[in-house]
Protein backbone atom coordinates (compact mmCIF):
# COMPACT_ATOMS: atom_id res chain seq x y z
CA UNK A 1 136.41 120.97 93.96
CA UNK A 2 134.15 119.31 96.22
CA UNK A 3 134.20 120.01 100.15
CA UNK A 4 134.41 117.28 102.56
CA UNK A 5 133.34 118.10 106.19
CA UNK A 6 134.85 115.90 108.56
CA UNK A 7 133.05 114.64 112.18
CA UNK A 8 132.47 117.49 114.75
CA UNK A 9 134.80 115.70 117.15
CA UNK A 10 137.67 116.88 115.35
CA UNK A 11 136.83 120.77 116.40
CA UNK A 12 136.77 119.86 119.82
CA UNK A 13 140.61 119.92 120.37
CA UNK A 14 143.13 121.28 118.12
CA UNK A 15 146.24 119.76 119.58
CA UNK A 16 147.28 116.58 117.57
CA UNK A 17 148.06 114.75 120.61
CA UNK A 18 144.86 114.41 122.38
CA UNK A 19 143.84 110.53 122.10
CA UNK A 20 140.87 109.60 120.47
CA UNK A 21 139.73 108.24 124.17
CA UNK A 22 140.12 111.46 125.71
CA UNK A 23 138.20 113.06 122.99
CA UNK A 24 135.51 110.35 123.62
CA UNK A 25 135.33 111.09 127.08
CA UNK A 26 135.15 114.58 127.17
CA UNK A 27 131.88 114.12 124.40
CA UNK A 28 130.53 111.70 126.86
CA UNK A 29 130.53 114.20 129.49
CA UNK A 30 129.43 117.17 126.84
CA UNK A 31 126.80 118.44 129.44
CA UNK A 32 129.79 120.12 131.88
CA UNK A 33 132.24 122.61 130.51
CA UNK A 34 134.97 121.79 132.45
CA UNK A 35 134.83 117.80 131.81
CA UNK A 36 135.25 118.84 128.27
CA UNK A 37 138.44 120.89 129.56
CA UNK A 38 139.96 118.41 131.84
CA UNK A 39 140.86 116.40 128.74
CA UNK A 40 141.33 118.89 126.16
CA UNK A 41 144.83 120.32 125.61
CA UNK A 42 145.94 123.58 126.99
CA UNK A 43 145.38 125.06 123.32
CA UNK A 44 142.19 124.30 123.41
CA UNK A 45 141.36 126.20 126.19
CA UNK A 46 143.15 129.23 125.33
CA UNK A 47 140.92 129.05 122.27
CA UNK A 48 137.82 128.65 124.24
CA UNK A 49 138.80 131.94 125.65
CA UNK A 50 139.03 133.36 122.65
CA UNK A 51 135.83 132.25 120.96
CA UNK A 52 133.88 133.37 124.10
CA UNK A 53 135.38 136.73 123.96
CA UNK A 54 134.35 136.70 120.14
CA UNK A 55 131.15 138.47 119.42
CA UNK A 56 128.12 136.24 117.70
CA UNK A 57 129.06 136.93 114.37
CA UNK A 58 132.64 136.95 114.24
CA UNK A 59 132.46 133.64 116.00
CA UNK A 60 130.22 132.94 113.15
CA UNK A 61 133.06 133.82 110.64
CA UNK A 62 135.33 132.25 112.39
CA UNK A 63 133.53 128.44 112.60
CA UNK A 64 132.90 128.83 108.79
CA UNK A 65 136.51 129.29 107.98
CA UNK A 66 137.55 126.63 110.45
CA UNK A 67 134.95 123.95 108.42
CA UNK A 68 136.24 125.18 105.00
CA UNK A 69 139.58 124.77 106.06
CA UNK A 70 138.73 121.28 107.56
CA UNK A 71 136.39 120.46 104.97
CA UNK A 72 139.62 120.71 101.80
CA UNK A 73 141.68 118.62 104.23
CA UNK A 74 139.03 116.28 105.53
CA UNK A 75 138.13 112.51 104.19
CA UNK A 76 138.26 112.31 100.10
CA UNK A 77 136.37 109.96 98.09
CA UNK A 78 136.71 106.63 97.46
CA UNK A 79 138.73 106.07 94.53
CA UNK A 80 138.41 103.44 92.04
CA UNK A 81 142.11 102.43 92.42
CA UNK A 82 141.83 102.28 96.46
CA UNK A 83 139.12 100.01 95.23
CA UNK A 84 140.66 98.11 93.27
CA UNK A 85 143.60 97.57 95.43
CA UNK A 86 141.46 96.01 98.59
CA UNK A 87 139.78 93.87 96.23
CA UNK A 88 143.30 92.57 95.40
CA UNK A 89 143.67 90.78 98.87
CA UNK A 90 139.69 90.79 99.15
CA UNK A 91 139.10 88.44 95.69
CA UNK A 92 142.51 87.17 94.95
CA UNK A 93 140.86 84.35 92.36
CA UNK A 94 139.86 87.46 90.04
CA UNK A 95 141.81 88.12 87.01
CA UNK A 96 143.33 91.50 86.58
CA UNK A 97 140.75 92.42 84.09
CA UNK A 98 137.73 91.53 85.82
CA UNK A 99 139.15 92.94 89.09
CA UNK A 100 139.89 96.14 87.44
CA UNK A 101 135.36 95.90 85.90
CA UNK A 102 134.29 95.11 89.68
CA UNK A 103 136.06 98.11 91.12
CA UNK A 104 134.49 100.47 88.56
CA UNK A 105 131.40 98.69 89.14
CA UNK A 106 131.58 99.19 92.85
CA UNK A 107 132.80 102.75 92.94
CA UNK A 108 129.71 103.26 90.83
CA UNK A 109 127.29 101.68 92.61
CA UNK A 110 128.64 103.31 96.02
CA UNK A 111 128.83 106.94 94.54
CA UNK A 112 125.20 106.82 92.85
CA UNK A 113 123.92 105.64 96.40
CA UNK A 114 126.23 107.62 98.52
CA UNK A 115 127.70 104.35 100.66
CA UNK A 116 130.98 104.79 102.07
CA UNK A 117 132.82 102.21 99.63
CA UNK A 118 135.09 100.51 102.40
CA UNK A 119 131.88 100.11 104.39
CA UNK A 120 130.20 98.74 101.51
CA UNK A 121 133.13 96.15 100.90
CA UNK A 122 133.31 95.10 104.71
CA UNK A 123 129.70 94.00 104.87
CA UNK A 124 130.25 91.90 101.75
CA UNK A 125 133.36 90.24 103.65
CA UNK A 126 131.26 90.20 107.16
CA UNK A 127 128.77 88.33 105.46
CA UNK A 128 130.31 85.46 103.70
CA UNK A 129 130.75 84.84 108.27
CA UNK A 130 126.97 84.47 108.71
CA UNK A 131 125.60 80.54 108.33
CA UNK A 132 122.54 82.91 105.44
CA UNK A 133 122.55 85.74 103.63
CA UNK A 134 121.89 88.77 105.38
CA UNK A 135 117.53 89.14 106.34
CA UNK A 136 117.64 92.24 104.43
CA UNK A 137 118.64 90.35 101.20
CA UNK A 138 117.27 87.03 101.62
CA UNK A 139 113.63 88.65 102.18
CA UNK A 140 113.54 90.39 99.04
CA UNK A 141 114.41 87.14 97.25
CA UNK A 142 111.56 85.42 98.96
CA UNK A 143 109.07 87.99 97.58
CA UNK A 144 110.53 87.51 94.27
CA UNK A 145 110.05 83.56 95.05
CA UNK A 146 106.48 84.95 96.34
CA UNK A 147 105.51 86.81 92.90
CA UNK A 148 106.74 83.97 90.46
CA UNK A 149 104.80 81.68 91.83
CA UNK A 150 107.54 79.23 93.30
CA UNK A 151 108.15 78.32 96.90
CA UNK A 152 109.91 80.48 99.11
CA UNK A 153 113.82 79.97 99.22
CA UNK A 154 114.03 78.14 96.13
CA UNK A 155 115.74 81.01 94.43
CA UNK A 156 119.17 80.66 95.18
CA UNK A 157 120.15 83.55 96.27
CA UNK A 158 123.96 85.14 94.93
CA UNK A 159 126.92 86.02 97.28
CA UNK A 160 127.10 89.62 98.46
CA UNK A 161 129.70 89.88 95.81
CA UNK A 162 127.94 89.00 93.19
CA UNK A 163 124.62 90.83 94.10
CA UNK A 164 126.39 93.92 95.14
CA UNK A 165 123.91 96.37 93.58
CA UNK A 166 121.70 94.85 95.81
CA UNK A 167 123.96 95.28 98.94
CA UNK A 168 124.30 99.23 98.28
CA UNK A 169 120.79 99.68 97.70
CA UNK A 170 119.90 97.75 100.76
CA UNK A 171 122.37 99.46 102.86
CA UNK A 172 121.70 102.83 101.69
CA UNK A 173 118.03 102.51 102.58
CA UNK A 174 118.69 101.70 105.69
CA UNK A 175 121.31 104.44 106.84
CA UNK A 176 119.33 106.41 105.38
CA UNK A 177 116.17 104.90 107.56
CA UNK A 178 118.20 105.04 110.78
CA UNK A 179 120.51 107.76 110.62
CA UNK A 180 122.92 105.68 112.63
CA UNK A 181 125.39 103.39 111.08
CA UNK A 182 125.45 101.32 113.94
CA UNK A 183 121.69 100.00 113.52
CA UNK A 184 121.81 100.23 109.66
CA UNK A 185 123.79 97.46 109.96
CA UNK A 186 122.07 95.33 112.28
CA UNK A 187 119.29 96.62 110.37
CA UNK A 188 120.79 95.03 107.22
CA UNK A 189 122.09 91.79 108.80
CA UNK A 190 119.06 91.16 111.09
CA UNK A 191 116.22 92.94 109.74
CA UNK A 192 114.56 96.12 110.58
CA UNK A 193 111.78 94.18 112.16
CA UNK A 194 113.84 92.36 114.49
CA UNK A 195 115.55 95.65 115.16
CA UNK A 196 112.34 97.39 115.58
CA UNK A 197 111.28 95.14 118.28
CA UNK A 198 114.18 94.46 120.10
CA UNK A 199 115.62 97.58 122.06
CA UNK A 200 117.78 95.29 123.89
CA UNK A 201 120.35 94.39 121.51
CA UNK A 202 122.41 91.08 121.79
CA UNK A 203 125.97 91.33 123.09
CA UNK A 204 127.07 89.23 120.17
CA UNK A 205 124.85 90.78 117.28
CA UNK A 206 126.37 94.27 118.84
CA UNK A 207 130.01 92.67 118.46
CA UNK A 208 129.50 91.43 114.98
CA UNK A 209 128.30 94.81 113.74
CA UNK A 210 131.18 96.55 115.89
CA UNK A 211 133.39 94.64 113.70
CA UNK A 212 131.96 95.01 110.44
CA UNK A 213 132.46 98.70 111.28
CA UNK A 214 136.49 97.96 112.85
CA UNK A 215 137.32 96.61 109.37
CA UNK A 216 136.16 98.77 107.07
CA UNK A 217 137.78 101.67 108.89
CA UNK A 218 141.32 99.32 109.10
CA UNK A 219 140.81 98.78 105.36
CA UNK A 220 140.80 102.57 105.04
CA UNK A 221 143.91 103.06 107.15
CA UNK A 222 145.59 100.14 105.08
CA UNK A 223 145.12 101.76 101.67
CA UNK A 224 145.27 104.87 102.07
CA UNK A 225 149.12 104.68 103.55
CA UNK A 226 149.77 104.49 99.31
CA UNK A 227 150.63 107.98 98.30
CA UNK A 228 148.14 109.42 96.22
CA UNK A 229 150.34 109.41 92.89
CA UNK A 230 151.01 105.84 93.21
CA UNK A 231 147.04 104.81 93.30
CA UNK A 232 146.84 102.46 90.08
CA UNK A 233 144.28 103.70 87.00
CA UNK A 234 141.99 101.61 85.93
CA UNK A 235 143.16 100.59 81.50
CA UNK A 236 141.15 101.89 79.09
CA UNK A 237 139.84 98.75 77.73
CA UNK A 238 138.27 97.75 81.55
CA UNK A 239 136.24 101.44 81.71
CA UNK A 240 135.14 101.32 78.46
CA UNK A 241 133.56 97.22 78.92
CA UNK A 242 132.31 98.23 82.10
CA UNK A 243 128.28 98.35 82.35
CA UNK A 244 128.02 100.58 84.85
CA UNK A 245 124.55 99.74 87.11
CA UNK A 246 120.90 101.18 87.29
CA UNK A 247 121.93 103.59 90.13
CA UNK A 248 124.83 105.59 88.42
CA UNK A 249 123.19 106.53 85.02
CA UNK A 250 120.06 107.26 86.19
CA UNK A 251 121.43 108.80 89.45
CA UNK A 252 119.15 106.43 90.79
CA UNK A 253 118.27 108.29 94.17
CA UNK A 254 117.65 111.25 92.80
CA UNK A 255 115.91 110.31 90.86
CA UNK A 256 113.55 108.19 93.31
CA UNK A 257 113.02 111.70 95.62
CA UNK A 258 112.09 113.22 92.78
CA UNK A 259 109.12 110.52 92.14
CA UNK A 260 108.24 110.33 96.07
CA UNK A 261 107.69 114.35 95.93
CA UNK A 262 105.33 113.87 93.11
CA UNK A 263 103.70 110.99 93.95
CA UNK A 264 102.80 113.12 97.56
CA UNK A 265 101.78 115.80 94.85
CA UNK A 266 99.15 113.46 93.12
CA UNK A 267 98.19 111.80 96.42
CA UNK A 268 98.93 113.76 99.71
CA UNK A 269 96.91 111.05 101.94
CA UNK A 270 99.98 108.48 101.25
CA UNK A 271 102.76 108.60 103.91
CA UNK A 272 106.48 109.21 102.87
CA UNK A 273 107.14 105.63 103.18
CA UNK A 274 103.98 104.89 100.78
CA UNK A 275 105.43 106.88 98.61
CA UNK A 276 109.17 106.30 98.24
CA UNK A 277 107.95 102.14 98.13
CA UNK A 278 105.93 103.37 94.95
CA UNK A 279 108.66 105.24 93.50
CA UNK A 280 111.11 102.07 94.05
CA UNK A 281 108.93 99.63 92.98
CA UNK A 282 108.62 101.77 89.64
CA UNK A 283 112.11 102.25 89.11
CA UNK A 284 113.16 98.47 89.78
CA UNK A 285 110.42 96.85 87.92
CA UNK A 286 110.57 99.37 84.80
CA UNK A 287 114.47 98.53 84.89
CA UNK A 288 113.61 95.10 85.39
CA UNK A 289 111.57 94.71 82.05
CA UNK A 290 113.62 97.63 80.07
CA UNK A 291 110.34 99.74 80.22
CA UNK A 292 111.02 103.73 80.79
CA UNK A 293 110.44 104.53 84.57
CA UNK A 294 108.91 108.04 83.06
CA UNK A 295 106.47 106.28 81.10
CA UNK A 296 105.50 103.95 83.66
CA UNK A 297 105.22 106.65 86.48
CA UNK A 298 102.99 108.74 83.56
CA UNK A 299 100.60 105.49 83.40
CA UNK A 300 100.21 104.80 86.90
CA UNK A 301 99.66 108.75 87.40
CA UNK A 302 96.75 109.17 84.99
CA UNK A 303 95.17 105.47 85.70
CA UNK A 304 95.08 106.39 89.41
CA UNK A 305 96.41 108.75 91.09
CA UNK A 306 98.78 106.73 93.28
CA UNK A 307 95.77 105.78 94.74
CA UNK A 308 96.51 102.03 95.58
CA UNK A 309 93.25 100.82 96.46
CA UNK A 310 91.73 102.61 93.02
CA UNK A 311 88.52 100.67 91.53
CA UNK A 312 87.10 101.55 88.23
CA UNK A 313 83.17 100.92 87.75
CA UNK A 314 84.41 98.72 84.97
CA UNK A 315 86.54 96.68 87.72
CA UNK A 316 89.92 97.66 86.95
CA UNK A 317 91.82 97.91 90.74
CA UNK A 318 95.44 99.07 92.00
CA UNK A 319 97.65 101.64 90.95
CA UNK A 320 97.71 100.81 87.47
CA UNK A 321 94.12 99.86 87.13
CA UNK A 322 94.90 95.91 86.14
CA UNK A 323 91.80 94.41 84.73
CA UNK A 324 91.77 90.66 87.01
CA UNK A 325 91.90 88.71 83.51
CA UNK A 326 95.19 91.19 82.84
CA UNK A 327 96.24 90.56 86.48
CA UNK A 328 96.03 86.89 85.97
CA UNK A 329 97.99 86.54 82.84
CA UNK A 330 100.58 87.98 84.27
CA UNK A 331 100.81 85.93 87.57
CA UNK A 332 99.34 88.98 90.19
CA UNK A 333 97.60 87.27 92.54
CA UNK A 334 96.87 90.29 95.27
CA UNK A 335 95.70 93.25 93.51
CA UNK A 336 95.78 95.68 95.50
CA UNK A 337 99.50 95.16 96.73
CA UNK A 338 101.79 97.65 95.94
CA UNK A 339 104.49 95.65 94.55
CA UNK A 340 102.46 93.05 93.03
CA UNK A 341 100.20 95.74 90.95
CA UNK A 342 103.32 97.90 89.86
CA UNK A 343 105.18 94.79 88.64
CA UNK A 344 101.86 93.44 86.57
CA UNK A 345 101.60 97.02 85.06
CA UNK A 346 104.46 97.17 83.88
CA UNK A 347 104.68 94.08 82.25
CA UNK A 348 101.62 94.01 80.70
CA UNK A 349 102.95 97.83 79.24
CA UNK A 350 105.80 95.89 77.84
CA UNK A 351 103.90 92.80 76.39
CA UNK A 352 102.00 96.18 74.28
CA UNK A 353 104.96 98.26 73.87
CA UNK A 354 106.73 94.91 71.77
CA UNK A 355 103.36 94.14 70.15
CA UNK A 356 102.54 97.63 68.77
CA UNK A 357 106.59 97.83 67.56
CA UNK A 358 107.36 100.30 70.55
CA UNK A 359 104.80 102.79 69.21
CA UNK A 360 103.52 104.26 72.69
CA UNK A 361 100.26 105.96 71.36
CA UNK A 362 98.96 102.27 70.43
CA UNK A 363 100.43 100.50 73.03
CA UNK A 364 98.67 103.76 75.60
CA UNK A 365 95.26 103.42 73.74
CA UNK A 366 95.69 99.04 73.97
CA UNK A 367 95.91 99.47 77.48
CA UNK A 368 93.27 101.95 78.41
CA UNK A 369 91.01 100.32 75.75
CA UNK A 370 91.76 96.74 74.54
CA UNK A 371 93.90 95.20 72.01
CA UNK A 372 90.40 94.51 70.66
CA UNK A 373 89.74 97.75 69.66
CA UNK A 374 92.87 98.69 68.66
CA UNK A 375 92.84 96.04 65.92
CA UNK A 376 89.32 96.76 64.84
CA UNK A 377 90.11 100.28 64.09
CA UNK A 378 93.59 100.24 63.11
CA UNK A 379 94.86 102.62 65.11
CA UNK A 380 93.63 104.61 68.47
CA UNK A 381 89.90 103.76 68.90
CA UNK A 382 87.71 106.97 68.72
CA UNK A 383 86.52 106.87 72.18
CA UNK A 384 87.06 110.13 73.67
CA UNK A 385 88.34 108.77 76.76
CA UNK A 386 91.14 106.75 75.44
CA UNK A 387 91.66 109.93 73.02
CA UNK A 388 92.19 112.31 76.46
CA UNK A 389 93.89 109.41 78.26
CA UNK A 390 96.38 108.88 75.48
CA UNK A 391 97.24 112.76 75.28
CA UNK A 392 97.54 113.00 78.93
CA UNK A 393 99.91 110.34 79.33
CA UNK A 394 102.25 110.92 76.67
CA UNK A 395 102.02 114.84 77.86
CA UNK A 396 103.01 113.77 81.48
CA UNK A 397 105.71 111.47 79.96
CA UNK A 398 107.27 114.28 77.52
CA UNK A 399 107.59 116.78 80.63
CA UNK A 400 108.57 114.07 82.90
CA UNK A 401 111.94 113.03 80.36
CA UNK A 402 112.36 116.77 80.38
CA UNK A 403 112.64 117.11 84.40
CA UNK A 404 114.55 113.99 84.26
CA UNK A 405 117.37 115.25 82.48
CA UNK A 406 118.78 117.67 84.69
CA UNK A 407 118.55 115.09 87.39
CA UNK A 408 120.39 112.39 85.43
């Protein structure tokens, strides 16, 4: 059974007829005892009593039964029918069918992130109100705009709705960035930059986001009034059609702290953020092209050691030491950017990996040596360097998958 542990505020007073605003106020004015008091119910302070007559660790006890307790009782998951039901007034032009695919779909995505679903569903409503997309979107469509070569905004760029992988993983980054709900989501609407340099936030952009937050937690009063028995199942036929996204199978997340901690491992001098942008970059790109993350992080590891601004002697630069005539082909026009070098690697990986018939010791020893001399000896050249780079690769890779597993 898993234990939910609701907001601290709902320790403070145990009588159910203390308002919310009282509660509020009495948090506000935390610092004095007996403003906490004033607006706390008599059973409260008998139990204040009580606790301070406690000693340390049977107060101790106490508090930890008094969050298990709370913690059975306290908010459940999102389920898939609640879903499913708010996307009944929230997409009424859906068909049953496909209503029943985006409500697994978004229960998925909003599980493998760990997004509060209703939240999740109110920012996709809250932003159909804004004249654009939402900055935090919109920008990484221009760098996608940026790395094909095309001018920037001439990607059209999807509804919330339809992009809503995109909307959790934006989102969670940036609770997760700003430990605050509140500025995760002018984050997300306005952009951390903006946010970042203005401390002063506008009345208005403050309203918007108050709102956002108003309806998602009205939405969650609304559907959860249906009795728990009478929450619809999703048919058969919908799970099983269902392609559930990147995030859920490969417990996505996870899966990315697990690549930040050893990409600090093979290079301590990059920052956290360095890091976790390298371990995205891999994970989106290699999903991108249907290349395995785990080989791709093995390739990068061995080439360079997460060392972005890597040069060879022989000129090979970046994180996966792309030769310029490689980086060319394949439309990388800076280097040395993170992004940029990660998304040429592993594309030219895959242009070897279909060549060679996914064979990965030819399509390893093509990459770290030529196609050239691949061909001319039929196999892995005899260089001892592609020999050792070959083995160390596919050794990192094998021990990698086997990590992997008892994340995903």
């Amino acid at each position: 059974m898993e234990i939910f542990f609701p907001p601290m505020r709902t320790l403070i007073c145990f009588h159910p007829l203390t308002s919310y605003s009282k509660l509020e106020n009495a948090e506000a004015e935390v610092a004095g005892e007996t403003a906490a008091l004033k607006w706390c119910s008599p059973y409260f302070t008998f139990g204040y009593i009580i606790l301070n007559r406690m000693g340390e660790r049977t107060r101790f006890l106490f508090y930890l039964g008094v969050f298990g307790l709370l913690g059975v009782i306290g908010q459940p998951p999102v389920l898939v029918g609640e879903i499913y039901q708010a996307l009944v007034k929230l997409q009424p032009s859906l068909t049953e069918q496909d209503r029943w695919k985006k409500a697994i779909e978004i229960e998925a995505i909003c599980k493998g992130l760990e997004v509060d679903a209703f939240l999740a569903l109110a920012v996709a409503v809250k932003e159909q109100e804004l004249p654009e997309p939402a900055v935090d979107r919109r920008y990484k469509y221009d760098v996608q705009a940026i790395l094909r070569g095309v001018p920037v905004g001439s990607i059209p760029i999807p509804s919330a709705w339809e992009d809503f992988l995109q909307l959790g993983q934006s989102l969670s980054d940036d609770l997760k960035e700003w430990q605050s709900e509140e500025k995760a989501l002018l984050a997300y609407f306005f952009g951390s930059s903006w946010l970042n340099k203005n401390p002063l936030i506008p009345e208005t952009r403050k309203k918007f986001v108050e709102q956002v937050m108003a309806y998602a937690e009205e939405m969650r009063r609304e559907i959860r009034k249906t009795p728990k028995e009478q929450i619809p199942t999703p048919p058969k036929s919908a799970a099983e059609t269902t392609e559930l996204p990147f995030p859920v199978w490969s417990k996505y997340d996870r899966v990315r702290g697990f690549y930040q901690k050893w990409i600090r491992m093979y290079n301590p001098k990059l920052s956290e953020e360095e890091a976790r942008e390298i371990a995205t970059h891999i994970l989106v790109w290699s999903q991108s092209e249907g290349v395995s993350h785990s080989l791709v992080f093995a390739v990068i590891a061995v080439e360079s050691r997460f060392n972005p601004r890597a040069k060879s002697p022989k000129g090979a630069r970046g994180l996966g030491q792309l030769m310029p005539h490689k980086a060319a082909e394949v439309n990388v026009r800076n280097i040395y950017d993170i992004e940029e070098n990660i998304r040429g690697s592993v594309q030219v990986l895959k242009q070897l990996l279909s060549k060679y018939q996914n064979r990965h010791t030819l399509a390893l020893a093509a990459y770290n040596a030529g196609e050239a001399a691949v061909e001319k000896y039929q196999g892995i050249p005899p260089y001892s360097e592609t020999q050792q780079y070959v083995h160390k690769v596919l050794r990192l890779f094998h021990s990698l998958e086997k990590r992997l597993k008892t994340i995903e």
